[in-house]
Protein backbone atom coordinates (compact mmCIF):
# COMPACT_ATOMS: atom_id res chain seq x y z
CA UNK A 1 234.46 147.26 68.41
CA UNK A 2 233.41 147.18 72.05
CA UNK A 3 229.57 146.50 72.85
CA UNK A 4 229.16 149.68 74.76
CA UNK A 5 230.35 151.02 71.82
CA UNK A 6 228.14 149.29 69.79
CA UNK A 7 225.29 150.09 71.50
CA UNK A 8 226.11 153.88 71.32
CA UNK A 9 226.46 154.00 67.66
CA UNK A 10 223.28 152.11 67.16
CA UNK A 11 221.39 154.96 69.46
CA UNK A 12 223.13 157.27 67.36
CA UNK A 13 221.83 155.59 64.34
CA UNK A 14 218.00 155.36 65.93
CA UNK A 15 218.10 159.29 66.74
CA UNK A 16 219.19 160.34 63.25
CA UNK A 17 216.65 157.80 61.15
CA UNK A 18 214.31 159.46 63.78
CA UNK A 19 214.75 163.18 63.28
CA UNK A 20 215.20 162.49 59.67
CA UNK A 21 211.95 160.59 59.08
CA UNK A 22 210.01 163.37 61.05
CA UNK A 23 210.64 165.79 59.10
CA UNK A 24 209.94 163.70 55.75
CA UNK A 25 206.40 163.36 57.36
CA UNK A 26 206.17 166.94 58.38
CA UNK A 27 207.15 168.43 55.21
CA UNK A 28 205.52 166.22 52.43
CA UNK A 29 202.94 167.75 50.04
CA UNK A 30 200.37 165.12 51.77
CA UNK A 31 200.61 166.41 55.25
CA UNK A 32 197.53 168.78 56.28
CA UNK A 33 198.61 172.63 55.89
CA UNK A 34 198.29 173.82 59.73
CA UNK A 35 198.23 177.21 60.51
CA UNK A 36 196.16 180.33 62.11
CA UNK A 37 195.22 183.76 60.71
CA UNK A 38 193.89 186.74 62.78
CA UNK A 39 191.06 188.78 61.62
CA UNK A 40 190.53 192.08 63.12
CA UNK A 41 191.58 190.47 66.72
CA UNK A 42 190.04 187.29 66.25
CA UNK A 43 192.19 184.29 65.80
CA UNK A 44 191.17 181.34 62.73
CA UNK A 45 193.54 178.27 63.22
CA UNK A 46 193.02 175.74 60.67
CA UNK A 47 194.20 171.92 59.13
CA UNK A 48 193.79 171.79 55.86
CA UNK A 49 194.08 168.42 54.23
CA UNK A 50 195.85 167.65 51.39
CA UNK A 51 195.34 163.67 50.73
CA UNK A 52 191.97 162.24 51.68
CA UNK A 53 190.97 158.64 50.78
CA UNK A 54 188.10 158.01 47.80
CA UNK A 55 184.70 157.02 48.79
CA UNK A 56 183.77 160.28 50.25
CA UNK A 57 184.13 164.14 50.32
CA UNK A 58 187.09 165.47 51.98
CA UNK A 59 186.17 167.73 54.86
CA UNK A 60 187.30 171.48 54.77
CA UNK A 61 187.25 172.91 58.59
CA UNK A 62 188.40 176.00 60.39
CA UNK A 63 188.13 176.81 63.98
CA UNK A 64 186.32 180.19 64.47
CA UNK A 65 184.82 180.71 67.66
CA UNK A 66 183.99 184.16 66.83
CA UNK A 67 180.68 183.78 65.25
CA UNK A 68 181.29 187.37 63.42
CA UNK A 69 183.78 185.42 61.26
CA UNK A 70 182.50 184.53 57.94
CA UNK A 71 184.23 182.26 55.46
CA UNK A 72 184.74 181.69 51.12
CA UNK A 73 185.97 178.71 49.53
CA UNK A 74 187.06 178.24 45.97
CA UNK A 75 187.92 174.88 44.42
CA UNK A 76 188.90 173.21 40.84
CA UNK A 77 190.08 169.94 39.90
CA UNK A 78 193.97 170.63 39.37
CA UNK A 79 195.71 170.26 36.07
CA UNK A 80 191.97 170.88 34.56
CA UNK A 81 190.13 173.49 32.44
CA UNK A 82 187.63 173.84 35.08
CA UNK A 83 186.02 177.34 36.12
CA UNK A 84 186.23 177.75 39.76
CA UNK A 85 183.58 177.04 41.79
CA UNK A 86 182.58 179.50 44.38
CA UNK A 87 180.62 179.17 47.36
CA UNK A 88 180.56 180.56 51.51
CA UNK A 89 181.73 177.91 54.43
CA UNK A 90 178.48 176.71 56.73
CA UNK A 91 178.48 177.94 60.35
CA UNK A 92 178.82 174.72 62.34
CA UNK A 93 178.85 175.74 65.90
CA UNK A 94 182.32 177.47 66.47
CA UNK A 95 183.57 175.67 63.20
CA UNK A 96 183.50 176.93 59.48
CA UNK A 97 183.01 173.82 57.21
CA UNK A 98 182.55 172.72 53.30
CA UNK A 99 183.87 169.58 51.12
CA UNK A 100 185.26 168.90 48.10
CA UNK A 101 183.73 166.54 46.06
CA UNK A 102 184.95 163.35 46.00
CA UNK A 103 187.66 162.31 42.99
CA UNK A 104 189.35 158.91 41.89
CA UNK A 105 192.34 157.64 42.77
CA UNK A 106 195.35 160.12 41.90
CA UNK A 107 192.76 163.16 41.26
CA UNK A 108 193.32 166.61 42.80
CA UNK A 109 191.32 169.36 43.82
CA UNK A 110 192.86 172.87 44.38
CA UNK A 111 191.18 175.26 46.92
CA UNK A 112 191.80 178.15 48.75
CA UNK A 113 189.97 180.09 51.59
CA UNK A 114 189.44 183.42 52.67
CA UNK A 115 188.14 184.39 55.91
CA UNK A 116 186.68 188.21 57.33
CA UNK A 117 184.41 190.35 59.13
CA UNK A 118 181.79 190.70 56.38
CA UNK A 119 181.99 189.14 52.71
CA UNK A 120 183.13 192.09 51.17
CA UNK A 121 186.60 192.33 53.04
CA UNK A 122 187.66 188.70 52.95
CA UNK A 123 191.29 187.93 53.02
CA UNK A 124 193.07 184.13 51.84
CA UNK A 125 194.36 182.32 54.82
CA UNK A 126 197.39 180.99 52.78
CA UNK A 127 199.47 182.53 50.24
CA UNK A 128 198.85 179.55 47.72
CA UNK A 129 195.44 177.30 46.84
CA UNK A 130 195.99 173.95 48.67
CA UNK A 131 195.78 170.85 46.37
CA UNK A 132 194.44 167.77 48.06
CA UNK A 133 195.00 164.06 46.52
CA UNK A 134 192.39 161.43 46.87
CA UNK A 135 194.32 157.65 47.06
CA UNK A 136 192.47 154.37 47.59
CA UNK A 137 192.49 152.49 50.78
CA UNK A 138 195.94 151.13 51.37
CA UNK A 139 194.74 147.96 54.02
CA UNK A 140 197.17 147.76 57.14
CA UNK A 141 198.60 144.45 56.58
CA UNK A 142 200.36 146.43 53.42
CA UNK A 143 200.69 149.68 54.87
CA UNK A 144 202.24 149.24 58.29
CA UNK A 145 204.68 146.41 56.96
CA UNK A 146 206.60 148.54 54.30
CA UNK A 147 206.54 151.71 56.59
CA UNK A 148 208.54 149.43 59.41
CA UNK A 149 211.05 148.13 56.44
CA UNK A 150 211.39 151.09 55.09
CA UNK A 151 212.13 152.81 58.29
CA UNK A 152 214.69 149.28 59.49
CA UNK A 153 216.38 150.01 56.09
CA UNK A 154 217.12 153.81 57.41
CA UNK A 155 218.11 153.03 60.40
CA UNK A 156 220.50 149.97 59.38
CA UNK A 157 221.87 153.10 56.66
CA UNK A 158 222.73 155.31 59.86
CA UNK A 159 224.48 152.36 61.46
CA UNK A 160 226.27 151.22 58.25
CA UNK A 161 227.51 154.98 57.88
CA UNK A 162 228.74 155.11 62.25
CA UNK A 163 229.97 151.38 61.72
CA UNK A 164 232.78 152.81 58.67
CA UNK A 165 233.14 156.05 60.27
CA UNK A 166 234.47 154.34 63.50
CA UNK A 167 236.39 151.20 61.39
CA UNK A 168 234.04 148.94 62.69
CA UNK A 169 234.38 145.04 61.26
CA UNK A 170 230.66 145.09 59.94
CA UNK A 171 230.24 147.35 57.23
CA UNK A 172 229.35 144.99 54.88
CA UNK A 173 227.03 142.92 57.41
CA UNK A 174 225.06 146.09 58.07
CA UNK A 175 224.79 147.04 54.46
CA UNK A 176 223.48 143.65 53.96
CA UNK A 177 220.48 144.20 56.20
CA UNK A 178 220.11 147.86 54.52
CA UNK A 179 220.04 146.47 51.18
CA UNK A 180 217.42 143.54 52.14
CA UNK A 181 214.76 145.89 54.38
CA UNK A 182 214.92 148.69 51.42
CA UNK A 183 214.62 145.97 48.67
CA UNK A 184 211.68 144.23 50.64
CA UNK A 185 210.05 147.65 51.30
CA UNK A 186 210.37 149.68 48.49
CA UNK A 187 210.09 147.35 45.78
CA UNK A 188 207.76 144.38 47.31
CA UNK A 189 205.61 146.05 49.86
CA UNK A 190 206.42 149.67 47.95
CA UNK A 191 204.42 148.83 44.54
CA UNK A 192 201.37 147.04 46.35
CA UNK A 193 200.64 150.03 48.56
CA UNK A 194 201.02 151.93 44.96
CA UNK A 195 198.60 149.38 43.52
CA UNK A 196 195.69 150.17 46.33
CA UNK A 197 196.07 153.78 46.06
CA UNK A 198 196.06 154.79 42.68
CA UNK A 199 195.84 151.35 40.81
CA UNK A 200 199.00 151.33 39.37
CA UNK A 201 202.22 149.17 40.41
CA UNK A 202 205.03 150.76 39.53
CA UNK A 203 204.53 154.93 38.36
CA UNK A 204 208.15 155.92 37.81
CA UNK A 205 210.65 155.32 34.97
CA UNK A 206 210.87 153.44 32.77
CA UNK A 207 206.96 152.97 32.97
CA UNK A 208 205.35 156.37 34.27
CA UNK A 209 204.96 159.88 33.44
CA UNK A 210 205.02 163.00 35.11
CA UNK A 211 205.80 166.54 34.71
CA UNK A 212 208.97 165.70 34.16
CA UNK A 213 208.68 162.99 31.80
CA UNK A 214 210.67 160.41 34.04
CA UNK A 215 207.55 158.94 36.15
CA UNK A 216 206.68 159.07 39.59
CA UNK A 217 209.72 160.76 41.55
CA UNK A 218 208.61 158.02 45.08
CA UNK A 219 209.45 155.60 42.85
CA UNK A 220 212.28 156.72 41.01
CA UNK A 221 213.95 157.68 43.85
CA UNK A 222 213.32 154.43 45.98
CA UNK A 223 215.01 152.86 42.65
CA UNK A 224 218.38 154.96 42.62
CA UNK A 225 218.73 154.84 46.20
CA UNK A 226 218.49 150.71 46.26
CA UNK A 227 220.53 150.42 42.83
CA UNK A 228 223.15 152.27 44.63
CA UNK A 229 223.47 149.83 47.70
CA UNK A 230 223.20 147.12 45.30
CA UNK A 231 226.57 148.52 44.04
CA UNK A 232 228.06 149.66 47.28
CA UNK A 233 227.25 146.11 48.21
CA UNK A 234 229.65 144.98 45.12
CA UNK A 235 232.66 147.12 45.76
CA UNK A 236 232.98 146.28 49.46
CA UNK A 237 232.74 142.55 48.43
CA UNK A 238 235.80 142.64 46.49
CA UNK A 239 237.40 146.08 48.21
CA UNK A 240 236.50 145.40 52.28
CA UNK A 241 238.80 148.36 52.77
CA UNK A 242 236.20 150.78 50.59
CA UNK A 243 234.30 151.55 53.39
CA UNK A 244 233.54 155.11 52.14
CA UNK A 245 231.00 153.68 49.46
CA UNK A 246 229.29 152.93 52.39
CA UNK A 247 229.04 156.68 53.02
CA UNK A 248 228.12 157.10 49.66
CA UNK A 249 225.33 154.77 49.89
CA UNK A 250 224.12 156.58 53.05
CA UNK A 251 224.23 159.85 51.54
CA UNK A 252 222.39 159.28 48.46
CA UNK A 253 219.55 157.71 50.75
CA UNK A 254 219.30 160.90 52.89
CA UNK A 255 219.34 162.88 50.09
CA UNK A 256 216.31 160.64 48.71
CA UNK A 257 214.35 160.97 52.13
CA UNK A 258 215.32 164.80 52.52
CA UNK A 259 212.79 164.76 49.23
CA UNK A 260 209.44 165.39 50.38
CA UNK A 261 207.41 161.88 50.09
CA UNK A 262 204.68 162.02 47.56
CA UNK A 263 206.34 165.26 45.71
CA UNK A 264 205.62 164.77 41.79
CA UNK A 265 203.83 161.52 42.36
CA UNK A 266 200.94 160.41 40.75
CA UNK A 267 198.31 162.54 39.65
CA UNK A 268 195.69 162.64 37.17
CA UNK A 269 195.79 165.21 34.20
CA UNK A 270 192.33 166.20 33.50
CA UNK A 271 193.45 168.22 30.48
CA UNK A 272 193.88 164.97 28.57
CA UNK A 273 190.82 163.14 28.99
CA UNK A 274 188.20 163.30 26.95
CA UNK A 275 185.57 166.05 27.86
């Protein structure tokens, strides 16, 4: 394979892991539900956050400029027995505000706001209550480390996919590399950052338990994904001319990012502990 055309394929590779990756961030059930509501001609935008780190309340803001907006917000722990808990937002300048009180690691609070004119004709801003998940402090020599392997291992994936697509001599180089960044970063660095948010190193199967009964789905999906190349790595040692395993590989691992990051993870079931 010529350089230039190495080169291409490995911009190729870049923009792909790129787009893909944003919209993992964009779409998981931790990213802050952004939107705006208009009320009788007056616009609400709001961020609403939906993971907020222990220690502390998590803020609840909208931006109302219109000081003839008024504001309700209702909130329960999720997976509880809990009554709601009622209460109006505090003017704060051309902000509405409240919190929810603080949790530990892995619990959830559900809420959901409704905005109007007056408190008698209030309407919700989303269709849903949003559930927010409070997680330890994950420290930066942890966190930025396995979200760099873990994004190498992607983009060595795209370029192992390109490299048998166009017969390229490196398949099996590249899924080398793939293999070792997605090993290092989603079961080293993967289980620590696990370990200082919620306390736990390892939440999927065989070990955890979620609604599903198979554990943490990060987890169990990080697993699948890596057992996979581990294979794919196999065949194309003994069958160099199997380069579509390589595909397969690549596939599965899309497929596994294409799941929202966080979705069924872990999450504390207030139901079962003692009252």
């Amino acid at each position: 394979m010529t350089t230039k055309k190495s080169i291409f394929l490995w911009f190729a590779a870049i923009a792909l892991m790129i787009i893909i990756v944003i919209y993992q961030r964009t779409t998981g059930p931790t990213y802050p539900k952004k939107g705006e509501v208009t009320v009788e001609g007056s616009v609400v935008k709001f961020k609403l956050l939906r993971s907020h780190e222990i220690g502390a309340n998590a803020p609840v803001v909208l931006n109302a400029p219109d000081k003839s907006i008024v504001a309700h917000i209702k909130m329960k722990r999720y997976l509880s027995h809990d009554e709601w808990t009622e209460h109006d937002m505090i003017r704060q300048g051309d902000e509405l505000v409240a919190e929810l009180p603080a949790q530990e690691p892995a619990g959830k609070v559900m809420y959901h706001i409704s905005v109007g004119k007056d408190y008698q004709n209030l309407k919700y801003i989303t269709n849903e209550p949003i559930v927010l998940r409070y997680k330890g402090v994950v420290p930066d020599w942890v966190l930025y480390p396995h979200i760099a392997f873990m994004i190498l291992s992607f983009a060595f994936a795209m370029r192992v996919a390109l490299e048998a697509a166009f017969k390229g001599d490196k398949v099996l180089n590249f899924a080398y590399w793939t293999f070792g960044f997605f090993a290092f970063g989603g079961l080293v660095l993967g289980p620590l950052v696990q370990w200082y948010a919620f306390g736990a190193f390892w939440t999927g199967w065989p070990f955890g338990k979620s609604i599903l009964h198979f554990g943490d789905l990060t987890d169990n999906k990080t697993l699948a994904s890596i057992l996979i190349w581990l294979y794919t790595i196999l065949r194309l040692r003994k069958h160099p001319n199997q380069t579509w395993w390589a595909w397969i590989a690549t596939i599965v691992m899309i497929a596994v990012y294409l799941i929202p990051h966080s979705m069924l993870g872990s999450e504390i079931d207030y139901r079962e502990l003692p009252q």
